[in-house]
Protein backbone atom coordinates (compact mmCIF):
# COMPACT_ATOMS: atom_id res chain seq x y z
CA UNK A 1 67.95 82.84 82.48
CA UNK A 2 72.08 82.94 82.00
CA UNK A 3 71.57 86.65 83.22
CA UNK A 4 70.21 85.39 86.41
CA UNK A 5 72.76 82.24 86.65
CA UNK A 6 75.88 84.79 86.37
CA UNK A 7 74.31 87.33 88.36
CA UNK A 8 73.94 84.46 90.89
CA UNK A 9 77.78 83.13 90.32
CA UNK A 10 79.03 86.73 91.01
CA UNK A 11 77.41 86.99 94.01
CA UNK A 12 78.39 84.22 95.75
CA UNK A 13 81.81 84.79 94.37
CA UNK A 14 82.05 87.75 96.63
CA UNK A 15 82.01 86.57 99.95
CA UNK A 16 83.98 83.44 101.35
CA UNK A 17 82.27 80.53 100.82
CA UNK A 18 83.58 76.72 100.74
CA UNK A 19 80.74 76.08 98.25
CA UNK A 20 82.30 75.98 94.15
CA UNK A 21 79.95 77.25 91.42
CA UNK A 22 79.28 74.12 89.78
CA UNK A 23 76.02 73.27 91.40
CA UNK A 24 74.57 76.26 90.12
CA UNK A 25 76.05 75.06 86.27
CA UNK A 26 74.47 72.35 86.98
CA UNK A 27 71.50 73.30 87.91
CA UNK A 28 71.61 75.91 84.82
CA UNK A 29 71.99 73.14 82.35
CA UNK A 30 69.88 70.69 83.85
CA UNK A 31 67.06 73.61 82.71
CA UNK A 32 68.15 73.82 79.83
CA UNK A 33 68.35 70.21 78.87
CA UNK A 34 64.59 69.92 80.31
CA UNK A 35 63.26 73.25 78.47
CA UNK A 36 64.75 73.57 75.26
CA UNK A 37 61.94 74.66 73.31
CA UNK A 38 61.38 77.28 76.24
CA UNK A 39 64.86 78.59 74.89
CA UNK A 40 64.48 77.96 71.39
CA UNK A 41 67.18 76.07 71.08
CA UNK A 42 66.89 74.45 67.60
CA UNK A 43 69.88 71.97 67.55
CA UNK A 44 69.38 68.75 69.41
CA UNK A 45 71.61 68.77 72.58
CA UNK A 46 73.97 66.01 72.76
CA UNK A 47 75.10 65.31 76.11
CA UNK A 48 75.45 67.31 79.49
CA UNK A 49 79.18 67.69 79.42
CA UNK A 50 78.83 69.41 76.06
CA UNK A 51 76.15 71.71 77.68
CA UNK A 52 78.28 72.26 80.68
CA UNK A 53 81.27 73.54 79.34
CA UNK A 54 79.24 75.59 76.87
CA UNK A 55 77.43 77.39 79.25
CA UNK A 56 79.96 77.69 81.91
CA UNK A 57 82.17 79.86 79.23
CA UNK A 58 78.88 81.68 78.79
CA UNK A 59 78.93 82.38 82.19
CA UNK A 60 82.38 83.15 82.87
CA UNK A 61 82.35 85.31 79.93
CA UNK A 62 78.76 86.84 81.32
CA UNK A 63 81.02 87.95 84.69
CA UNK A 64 83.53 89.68 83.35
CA UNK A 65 80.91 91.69 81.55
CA UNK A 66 78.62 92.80 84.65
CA UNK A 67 82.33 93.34 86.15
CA UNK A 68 83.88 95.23 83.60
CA UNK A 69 80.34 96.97 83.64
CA UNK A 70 80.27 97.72 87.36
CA UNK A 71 84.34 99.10 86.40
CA UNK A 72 85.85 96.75 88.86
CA UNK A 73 89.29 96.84 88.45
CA UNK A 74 89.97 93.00 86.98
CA UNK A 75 93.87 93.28 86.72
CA UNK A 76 94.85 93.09 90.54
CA UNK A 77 98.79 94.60 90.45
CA UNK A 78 99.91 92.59 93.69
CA UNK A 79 102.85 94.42 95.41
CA UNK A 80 105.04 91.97 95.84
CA UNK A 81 107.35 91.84 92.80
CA UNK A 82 108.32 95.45 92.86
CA UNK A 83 108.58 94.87 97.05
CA UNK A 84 111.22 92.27 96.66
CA UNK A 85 112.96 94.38 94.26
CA UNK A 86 112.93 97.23 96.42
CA UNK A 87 114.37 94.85 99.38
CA UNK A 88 117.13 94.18 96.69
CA UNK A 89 118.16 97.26 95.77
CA UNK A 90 118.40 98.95 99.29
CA UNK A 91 121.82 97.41 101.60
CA UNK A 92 120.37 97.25 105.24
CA UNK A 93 119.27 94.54 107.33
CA UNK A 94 117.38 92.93 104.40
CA UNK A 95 115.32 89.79 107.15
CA UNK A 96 113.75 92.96 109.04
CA UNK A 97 112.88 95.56 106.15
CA UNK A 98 111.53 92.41 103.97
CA UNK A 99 109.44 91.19 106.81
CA UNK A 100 108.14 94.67 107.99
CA UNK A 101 107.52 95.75 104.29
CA UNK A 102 105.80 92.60 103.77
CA UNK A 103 103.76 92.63 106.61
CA UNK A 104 102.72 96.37 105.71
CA UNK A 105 101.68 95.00 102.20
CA UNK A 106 99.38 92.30 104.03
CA UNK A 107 97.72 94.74 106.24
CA UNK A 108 97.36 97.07 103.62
């Protein structure tokens, strides 16, 4: 079942969507609260919140594996920093190169 919830959460992580992932948390521990001998879970659950957060680390944790499985890149090196300092360094009309280079780094 948490295979199914993060495989769920990554996909609609992918496209835009307004929509956050807690309903589908929610719904994930809602099943678990009503099933738990169906997931042999042998301690007694004490409230939803604790369930919640549990599981959503799960999940979160779940992602990054099917990611990290799938070898998507999960450390994004965004542009800008070394773009700025680039800007710095060269001595010309620093308003046009900064927004042409920046522009090119948007497109890109």
């Amino acid at each position: 079942m948490k295979s199914i919830t993060i495989a769920i959460l990554l996909s609609s992580r992918s496209a835009p969507s307004t929509m956050t992932s807690q309903p589908y948390l929610i719904s994930f521990c809602l099943q678990v609260l009503m099933f738990p001998l169906l997931y042999s879970y042998s301690i007694i659950i004490r409230s939803f919140q604790d369930v919640y957060e549990q599981h959503k680390d799960l999940i979160l944790l779940g992602e990054r594996v099917v990611l990290a499985t799938l070898a998507f890149d999960l450390n994004v090196n965004h542009p800008y920093k070394p773009l700025v300092e680039a800007i710095k360094k060269f001595k010309v009309d620093h308003n046009a190169l900064a927004q042409v280079a920046w522009n090119f780094v948007n497109d890109g």
